[in-house]
N, C-alpha and C. Protein backbone atom coordinates (compact mmCIF):
# COMPACT_ATOMS: atom_id res chain seq x y z
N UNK A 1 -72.20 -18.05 83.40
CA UNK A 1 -73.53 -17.51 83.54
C UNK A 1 -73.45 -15.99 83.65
N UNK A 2 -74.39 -15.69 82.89
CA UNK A 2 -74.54 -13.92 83.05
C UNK A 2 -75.94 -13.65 83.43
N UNK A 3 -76.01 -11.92 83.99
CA UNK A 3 -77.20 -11.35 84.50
C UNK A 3 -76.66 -10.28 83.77
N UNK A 4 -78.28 -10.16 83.39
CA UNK A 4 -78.60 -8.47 82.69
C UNK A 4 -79.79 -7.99 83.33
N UNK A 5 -79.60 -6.43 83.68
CA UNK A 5 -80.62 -5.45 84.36
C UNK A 5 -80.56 -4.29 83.41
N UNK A 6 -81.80 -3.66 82.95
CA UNK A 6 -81.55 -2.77 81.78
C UNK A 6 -82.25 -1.63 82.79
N UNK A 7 -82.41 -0.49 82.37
CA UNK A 7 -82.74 0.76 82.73
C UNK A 7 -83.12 1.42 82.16
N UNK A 8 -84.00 2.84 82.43
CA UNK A 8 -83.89 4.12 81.56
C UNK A 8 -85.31 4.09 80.97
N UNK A 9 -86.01 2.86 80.61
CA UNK A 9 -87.36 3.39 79.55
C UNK A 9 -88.33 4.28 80.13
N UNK A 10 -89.12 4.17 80.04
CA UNK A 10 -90.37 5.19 80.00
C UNK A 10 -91.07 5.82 79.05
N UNK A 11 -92.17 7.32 79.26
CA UNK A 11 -92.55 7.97 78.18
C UNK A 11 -92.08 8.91 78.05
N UNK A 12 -91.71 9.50 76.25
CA UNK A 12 -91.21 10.79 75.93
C UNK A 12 -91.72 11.01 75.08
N UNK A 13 -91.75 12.52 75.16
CA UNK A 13 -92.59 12.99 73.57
C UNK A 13 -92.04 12.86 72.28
N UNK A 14 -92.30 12.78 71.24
CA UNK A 14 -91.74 12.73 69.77
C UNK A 14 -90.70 13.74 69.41
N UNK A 15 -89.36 13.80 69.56
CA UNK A 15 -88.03 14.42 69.18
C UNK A 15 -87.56 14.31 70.36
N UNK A 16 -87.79 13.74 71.57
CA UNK A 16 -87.53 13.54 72.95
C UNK A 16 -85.98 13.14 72.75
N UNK A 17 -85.79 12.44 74.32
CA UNK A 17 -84.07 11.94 74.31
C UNK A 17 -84.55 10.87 75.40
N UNK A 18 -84.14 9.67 75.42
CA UNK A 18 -83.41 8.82 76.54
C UNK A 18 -82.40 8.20 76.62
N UNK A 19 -81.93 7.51 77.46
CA UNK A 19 -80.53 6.68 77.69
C UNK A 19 -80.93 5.31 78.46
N UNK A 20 -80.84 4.75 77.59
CA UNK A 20 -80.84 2.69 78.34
C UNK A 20 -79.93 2.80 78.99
N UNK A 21 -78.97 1.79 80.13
CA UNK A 21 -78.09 1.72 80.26
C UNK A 21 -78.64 -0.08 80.40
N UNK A 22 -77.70 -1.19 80.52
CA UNK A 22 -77.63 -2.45 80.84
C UNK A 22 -76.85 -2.91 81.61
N UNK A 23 -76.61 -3.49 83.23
CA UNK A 23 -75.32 -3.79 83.88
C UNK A 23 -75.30 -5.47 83.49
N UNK A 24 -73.96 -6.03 83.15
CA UNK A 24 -73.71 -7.03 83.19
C UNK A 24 -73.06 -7.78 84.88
N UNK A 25 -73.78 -8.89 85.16
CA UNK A 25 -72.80 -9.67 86.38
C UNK A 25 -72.61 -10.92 86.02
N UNK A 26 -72.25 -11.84 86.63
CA UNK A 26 -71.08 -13.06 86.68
C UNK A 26 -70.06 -13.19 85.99
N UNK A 27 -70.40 -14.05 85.04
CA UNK A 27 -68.97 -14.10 83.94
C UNK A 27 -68.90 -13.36 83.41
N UNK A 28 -68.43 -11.90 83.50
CA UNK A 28 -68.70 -11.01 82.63
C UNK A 28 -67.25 -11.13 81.33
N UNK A 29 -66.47 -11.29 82.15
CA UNK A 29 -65.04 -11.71 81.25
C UNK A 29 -65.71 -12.75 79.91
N UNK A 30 -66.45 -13.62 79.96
CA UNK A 30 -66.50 -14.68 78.62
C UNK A 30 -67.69 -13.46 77.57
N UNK A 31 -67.87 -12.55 78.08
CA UNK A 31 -68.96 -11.79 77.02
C UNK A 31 -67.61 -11.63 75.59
N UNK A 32 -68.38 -11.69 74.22
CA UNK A 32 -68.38 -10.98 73.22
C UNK A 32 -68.66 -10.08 72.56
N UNK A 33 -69.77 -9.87 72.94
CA UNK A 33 -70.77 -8.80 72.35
C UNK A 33 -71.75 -8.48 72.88
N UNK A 34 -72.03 -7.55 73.02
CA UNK A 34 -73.29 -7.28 73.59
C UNK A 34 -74.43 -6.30 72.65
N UNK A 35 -75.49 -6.24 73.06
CA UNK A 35 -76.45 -5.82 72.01
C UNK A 35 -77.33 -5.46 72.72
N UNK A 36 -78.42 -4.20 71.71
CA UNK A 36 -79.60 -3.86 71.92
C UNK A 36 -80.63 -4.40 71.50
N UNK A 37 -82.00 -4.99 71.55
CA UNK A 37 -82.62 -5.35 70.72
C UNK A 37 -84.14 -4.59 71.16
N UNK A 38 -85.07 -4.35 69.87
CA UNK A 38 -86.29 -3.92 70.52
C UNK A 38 -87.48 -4.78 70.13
N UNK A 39 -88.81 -5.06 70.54
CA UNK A 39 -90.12 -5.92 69.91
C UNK A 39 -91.15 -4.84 70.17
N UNK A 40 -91.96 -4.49 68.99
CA UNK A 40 -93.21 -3.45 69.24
C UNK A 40 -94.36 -4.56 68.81
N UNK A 41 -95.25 -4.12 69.57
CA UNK A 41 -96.58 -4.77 69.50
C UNK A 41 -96.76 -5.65 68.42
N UNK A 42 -96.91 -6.78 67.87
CA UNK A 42 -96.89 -7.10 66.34
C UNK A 42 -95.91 -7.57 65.56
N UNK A 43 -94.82 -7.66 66.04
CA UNK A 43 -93.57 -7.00 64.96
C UNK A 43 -92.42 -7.94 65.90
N UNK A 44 -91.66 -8.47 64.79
CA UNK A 44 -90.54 -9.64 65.00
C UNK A 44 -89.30 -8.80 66.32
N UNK A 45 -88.67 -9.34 66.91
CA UNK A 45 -87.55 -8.85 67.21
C UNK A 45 -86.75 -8.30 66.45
N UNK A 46 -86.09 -7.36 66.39
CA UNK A 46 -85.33 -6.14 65.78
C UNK A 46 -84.03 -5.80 66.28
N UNK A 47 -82.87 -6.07 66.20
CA UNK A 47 -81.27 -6.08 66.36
C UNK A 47 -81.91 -4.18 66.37
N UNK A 48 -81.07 -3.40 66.98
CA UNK A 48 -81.43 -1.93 66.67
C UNK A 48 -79.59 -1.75 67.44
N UNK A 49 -78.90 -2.31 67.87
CA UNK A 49 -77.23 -1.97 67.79
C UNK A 49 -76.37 -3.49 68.47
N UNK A 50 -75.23 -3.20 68.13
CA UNK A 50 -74.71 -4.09 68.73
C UNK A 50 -72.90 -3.91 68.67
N UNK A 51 -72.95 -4.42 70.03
CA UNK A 51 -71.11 -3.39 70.01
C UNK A 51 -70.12 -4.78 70.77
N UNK A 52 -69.32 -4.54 70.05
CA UNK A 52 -68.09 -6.06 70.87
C UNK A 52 -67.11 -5.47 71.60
N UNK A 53 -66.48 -6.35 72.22
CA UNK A 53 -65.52 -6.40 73.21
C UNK A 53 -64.76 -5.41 73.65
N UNK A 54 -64.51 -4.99 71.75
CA UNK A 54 -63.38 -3.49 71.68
C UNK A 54 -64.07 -2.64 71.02
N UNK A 55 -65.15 -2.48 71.28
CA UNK A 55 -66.43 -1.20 71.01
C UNK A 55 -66.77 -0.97 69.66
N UNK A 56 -66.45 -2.32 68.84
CA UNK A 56 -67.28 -1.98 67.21
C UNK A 56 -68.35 -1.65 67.27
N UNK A 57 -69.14 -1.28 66.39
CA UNK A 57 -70.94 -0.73 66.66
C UNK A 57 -71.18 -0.85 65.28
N UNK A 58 -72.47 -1.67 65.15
CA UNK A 58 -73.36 -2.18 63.98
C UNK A 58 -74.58 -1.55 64.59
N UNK A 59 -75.36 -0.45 63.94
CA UNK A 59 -76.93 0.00 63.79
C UNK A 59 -77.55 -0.36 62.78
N UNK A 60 -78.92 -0.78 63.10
CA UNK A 60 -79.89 -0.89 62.11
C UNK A 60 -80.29 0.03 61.39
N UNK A 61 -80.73 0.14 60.19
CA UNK A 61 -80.50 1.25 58.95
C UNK A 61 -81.86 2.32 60.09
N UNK A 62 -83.14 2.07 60.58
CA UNK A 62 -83.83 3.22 61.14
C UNK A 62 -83.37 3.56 61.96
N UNK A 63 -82.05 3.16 62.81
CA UNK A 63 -81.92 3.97 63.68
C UNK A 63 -80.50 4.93 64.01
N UNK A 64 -79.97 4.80 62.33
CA UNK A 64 -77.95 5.39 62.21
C UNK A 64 -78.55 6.83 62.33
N UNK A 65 -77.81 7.11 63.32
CA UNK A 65 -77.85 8.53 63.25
C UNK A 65 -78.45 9.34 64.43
N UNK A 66 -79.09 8.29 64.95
CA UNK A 66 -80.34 8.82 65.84
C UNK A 66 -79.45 8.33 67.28
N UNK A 67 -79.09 6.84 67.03
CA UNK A 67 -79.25 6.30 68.61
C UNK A 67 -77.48 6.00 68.48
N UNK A 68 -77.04 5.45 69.46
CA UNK A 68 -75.38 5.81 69.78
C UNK A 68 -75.56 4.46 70.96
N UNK A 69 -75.12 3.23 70.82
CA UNK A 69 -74.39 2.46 71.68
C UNK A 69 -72.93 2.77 72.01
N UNK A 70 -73.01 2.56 73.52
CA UNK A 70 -71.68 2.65 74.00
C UNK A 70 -71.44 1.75 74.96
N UNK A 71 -70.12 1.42 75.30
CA UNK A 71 -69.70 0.70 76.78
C UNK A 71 -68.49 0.73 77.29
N UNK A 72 -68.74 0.48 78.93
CA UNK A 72 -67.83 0.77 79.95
C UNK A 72 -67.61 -0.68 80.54
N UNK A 73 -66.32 -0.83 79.90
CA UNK A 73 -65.85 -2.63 80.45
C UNK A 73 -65.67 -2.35 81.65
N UNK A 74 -65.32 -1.13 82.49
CA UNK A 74 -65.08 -1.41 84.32
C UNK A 74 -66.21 -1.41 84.96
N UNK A 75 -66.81 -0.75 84.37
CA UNK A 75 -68.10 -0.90 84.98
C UNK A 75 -69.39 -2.23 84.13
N UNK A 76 -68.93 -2.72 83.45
CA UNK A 76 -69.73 -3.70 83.03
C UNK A 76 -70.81 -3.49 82.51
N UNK A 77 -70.94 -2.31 81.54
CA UNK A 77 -72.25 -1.85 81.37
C UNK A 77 -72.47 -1.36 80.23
N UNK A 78 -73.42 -1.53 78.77
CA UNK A 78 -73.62 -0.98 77.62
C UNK A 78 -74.57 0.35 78.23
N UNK A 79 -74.62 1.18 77.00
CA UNK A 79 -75.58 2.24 77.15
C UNK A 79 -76.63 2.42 75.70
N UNK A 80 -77.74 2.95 75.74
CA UNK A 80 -78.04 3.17 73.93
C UNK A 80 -78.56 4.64 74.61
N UNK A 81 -77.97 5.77 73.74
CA UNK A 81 -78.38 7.02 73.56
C UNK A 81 -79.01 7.25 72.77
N UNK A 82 -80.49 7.35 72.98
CA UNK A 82 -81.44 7.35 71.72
C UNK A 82 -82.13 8.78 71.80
N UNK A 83 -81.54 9.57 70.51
CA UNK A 83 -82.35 11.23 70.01
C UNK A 83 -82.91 10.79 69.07
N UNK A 84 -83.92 12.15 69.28
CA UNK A 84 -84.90 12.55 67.89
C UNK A 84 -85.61 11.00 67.93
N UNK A 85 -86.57 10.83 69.31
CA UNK A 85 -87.20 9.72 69.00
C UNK A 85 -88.49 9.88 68.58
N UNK A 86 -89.20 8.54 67.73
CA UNK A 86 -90.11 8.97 66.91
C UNK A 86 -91.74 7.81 67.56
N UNK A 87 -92.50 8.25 67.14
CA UNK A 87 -93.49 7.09 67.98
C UNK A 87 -93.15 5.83 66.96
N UNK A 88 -92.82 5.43 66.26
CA UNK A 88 -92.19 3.97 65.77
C UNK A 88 -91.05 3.50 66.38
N UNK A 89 -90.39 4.30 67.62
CA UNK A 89 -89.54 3.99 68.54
C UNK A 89 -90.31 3.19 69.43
N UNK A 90 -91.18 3.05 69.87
CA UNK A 90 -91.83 2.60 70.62
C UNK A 90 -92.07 0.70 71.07
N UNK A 91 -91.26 0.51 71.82
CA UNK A 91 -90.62 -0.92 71.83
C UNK A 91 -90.43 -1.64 72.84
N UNK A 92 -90.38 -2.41 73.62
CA UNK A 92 -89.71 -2.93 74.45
C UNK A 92 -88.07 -3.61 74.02
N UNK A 93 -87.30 -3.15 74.80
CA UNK A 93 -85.89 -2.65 74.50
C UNK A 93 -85.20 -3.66 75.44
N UNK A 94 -84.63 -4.57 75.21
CA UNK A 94 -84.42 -5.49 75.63
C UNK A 94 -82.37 -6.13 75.51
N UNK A 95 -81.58 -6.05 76.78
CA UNK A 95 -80.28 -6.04 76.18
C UNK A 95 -79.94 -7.58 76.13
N UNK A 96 -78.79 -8.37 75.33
CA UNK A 96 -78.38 -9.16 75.00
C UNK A 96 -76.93 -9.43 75.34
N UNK A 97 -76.22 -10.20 75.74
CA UNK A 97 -75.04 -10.62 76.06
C UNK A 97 -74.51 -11.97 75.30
N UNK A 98 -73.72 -11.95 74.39
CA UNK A 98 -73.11 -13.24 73.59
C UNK A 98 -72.10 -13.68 74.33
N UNK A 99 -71.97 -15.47 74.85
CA UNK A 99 -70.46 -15.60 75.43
C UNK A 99 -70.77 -17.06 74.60
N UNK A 100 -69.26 -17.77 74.54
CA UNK A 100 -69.46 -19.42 74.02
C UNK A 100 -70.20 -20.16 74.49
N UNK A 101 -70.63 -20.15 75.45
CA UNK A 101 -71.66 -20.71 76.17
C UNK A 101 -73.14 -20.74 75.65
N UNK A 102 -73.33 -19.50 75.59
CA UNK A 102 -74.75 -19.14 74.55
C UNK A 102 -75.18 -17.22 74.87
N UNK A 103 -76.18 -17.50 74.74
CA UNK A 103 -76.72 -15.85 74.88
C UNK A 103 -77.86 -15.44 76.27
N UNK A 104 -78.07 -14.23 76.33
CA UNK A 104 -78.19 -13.82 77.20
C UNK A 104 -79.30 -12.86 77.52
N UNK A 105 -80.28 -12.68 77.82
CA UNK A 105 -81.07 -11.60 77.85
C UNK A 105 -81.73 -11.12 79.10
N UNK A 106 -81.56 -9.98 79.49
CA UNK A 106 -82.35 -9.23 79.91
C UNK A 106 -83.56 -9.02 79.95
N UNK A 107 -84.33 -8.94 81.08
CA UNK A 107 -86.34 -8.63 81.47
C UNK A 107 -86.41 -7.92 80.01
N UNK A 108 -85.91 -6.58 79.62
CA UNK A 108 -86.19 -5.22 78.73
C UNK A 108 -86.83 -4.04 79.66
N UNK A 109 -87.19 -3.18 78.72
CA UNK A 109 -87.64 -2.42 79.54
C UNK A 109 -88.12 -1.27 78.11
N UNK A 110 -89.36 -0.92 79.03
CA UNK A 110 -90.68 -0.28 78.12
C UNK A 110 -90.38 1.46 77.55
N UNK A 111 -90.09 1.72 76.25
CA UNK A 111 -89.92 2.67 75.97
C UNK A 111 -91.21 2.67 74.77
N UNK A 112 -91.66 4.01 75.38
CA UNK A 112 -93.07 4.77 74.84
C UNK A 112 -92.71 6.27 73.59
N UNK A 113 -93.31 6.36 72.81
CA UNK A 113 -92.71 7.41 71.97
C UNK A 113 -94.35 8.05 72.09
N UNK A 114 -94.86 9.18 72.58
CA UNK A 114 -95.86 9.66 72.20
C UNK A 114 -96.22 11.13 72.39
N UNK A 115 -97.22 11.93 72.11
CA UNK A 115 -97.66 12.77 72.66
C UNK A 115 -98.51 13.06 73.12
């Protein structure tokens, strides 16, 4: 069994900066992968990064360049560094944990793109 607590959203203006962070607890050892995902008003769930064990990183084509997943296995924790955000950033941001068991998600947490 895993727990996810995400962090960081809020409002920023358009070319703004924030930082998610996500802590993982229990089994954190059976994780594979872990991931970002976002849902805006309307609009399907959206993979926007996703990084494994030994820190590969897959971005979704709107967001290469802009946003930067990272993670700290001692501390149990992904990060998404998201620049140059745009109001189509605007999402609830939600982290994911893969183990054999099944998957994993996190409350999310509300990121606003506006001015």
């Amino acid at each position: 069994q895993v727990q996810l607590m995400e962090d960081g959203g809020g409002l920023v203006q358009p070319g703004g900066t924030l930082r998610l962070s996500c802590v993982a607890s229990g089994s954190v050892f059976d994780i594979y992968n872990m991931a970002w995902y976002r849902q805006a008003p309307g609009k399907q769930r959206e993979l926007v990064a996703i990084i494994s064990r030994v820190s590969t990183t897959n971005y979704a084509d709107s967001v290469k360049g802009r946003f930067t997943i990272s993670r700290d296995n001692a501390k149990n924790t992904i990060y998404l560094e998201m620049n140059s955000l745009k109001p189509e950033d605007t999402a609830v941001y939600s982290c994911w944990a893969g183990t054999m068991r099944g998957g994993y998600w996190g409350q999310g947490t509300q990121v606003t793109v506006s001015s």
